[in-house]
Protein backbone atom coordinates (compact mmCIF):
# COMPACT_ATOMS: atom_id res chain seq x y z
CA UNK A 1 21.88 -33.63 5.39
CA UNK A 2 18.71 -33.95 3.42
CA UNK A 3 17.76 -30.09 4.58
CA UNK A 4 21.05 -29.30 3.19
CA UNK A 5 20.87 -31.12 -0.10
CA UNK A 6 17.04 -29.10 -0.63
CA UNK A 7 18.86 -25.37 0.01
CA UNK A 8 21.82 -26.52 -2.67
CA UNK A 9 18.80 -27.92 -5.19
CA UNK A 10 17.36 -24.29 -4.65
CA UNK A 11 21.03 -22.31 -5.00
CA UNK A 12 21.46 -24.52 -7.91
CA UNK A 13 18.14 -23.74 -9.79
CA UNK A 14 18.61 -19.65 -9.09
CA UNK A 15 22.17 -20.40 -10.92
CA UNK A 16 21.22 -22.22 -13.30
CA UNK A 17 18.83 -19.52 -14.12
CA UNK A 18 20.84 -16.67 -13.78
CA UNK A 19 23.59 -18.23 -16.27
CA UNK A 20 21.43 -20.36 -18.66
CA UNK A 21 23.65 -23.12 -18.81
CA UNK A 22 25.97 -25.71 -16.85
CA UNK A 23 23.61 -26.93 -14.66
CA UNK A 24 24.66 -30.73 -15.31
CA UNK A 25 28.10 -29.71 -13.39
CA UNK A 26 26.25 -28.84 -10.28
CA UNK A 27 23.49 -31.08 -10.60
CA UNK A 28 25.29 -34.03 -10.72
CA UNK A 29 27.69 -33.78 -7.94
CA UNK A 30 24.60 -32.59 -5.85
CA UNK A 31 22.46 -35.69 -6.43
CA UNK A 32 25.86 -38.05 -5.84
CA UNK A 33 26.79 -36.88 -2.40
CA UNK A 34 23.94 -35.26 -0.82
CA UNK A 35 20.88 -37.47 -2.14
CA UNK A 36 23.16 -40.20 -2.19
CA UNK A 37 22.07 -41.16 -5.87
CA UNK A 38 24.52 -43.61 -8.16
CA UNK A 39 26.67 -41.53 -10.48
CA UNK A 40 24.81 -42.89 -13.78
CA UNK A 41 21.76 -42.23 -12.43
CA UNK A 42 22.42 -38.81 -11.24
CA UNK A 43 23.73 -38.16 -14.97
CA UNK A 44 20.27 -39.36 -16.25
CA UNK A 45 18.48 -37.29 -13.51
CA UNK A 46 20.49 -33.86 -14.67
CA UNK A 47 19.44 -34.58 -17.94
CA UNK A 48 15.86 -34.30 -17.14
CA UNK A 49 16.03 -31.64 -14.71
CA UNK A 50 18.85 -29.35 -17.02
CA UNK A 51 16.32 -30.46 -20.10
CA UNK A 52 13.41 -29.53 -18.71
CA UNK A 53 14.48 -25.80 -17.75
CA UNK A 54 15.79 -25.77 -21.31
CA UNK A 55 12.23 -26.31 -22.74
CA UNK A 56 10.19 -23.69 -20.03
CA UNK A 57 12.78 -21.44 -21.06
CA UNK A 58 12.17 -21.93 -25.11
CA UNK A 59 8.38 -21.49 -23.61
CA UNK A 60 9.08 -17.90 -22.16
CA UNK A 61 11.17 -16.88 -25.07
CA UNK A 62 8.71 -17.43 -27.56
CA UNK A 63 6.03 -16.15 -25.54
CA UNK A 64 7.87 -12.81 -25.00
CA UNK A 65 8.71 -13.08 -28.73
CA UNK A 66 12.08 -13.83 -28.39
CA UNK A 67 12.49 -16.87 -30.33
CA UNK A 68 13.66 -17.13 -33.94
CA UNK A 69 12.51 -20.57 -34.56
CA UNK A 70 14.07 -20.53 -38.18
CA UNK A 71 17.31 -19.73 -36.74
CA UNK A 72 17.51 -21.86 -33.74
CA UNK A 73 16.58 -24.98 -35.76
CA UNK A 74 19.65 -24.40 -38.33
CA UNK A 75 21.70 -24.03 -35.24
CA UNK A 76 20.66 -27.45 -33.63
CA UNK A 77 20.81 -28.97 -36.63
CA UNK A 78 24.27 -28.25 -37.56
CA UNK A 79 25.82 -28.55 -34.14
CA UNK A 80 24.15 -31.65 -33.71
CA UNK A 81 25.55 -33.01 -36.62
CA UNK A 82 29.17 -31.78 -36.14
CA UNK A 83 28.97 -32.87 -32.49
CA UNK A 84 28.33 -37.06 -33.74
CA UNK A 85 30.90 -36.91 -36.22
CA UNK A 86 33.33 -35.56 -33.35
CA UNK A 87 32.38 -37.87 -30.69
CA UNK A 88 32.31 -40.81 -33.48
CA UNK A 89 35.91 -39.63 -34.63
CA UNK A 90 36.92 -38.75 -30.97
CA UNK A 91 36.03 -42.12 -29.51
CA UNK A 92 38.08 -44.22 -31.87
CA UNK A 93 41.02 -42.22 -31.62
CA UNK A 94 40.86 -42.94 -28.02
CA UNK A 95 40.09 -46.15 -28.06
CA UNK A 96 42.97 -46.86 -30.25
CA UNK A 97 45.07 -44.89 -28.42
CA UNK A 98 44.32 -46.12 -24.83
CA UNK A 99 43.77 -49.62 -25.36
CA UNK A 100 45.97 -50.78 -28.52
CA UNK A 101 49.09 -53.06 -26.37
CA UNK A 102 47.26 -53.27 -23.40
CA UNK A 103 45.73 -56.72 -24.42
């Protein structure tokens, strides 16, 4: 099983590679049921490994002068902003909404 869980780990580095992005979907169910890792930390460990690519990949851009720092910052920035005020807004709704009469 182990054997098996190392060829996924190397299918899903070549994808997430190819496509850039959504490695946390494989990653997670990968480290669950074939490493036999808890769910939360499995989330924690896709984090690091789907972070980490992110960051040798800013490396290579940059280095092949494909980076426009200036740009990428404004882009962070604002979608980091946007995405706390939704989750903030987003999380009360739901709370309301799933646990208001259920007491």
């Amino acid at each position: 099983m182990e054997y098996l869980g190392w060829f996924l780990s190397v299918i899903m580095g070549l994808v997430m590679g190819l496509i850039g992005g959504g490695g946390s979907i494989i990653t997670v169910p990968l480290l669950v049921y074939f490493y036999k890792i808890e769910p939360t930390k499995a989330t924690l460990a896709s984090l690091l490994v789907v972070g980490s690519t992110a960051i040798i990949g800013i490396f290579s851009a940059a280095r092949q002068g494909n980076l426009r720092l200036r740009e990428s910052l404004i882009l962070q920035f604002q979608v980091s902003l946007e995405s706390s005020f939704q989750g903030s807004f987003w999380s009360q709704k739901c709370q309301m909404l799933f646990f208001i009469g259920n007491t």
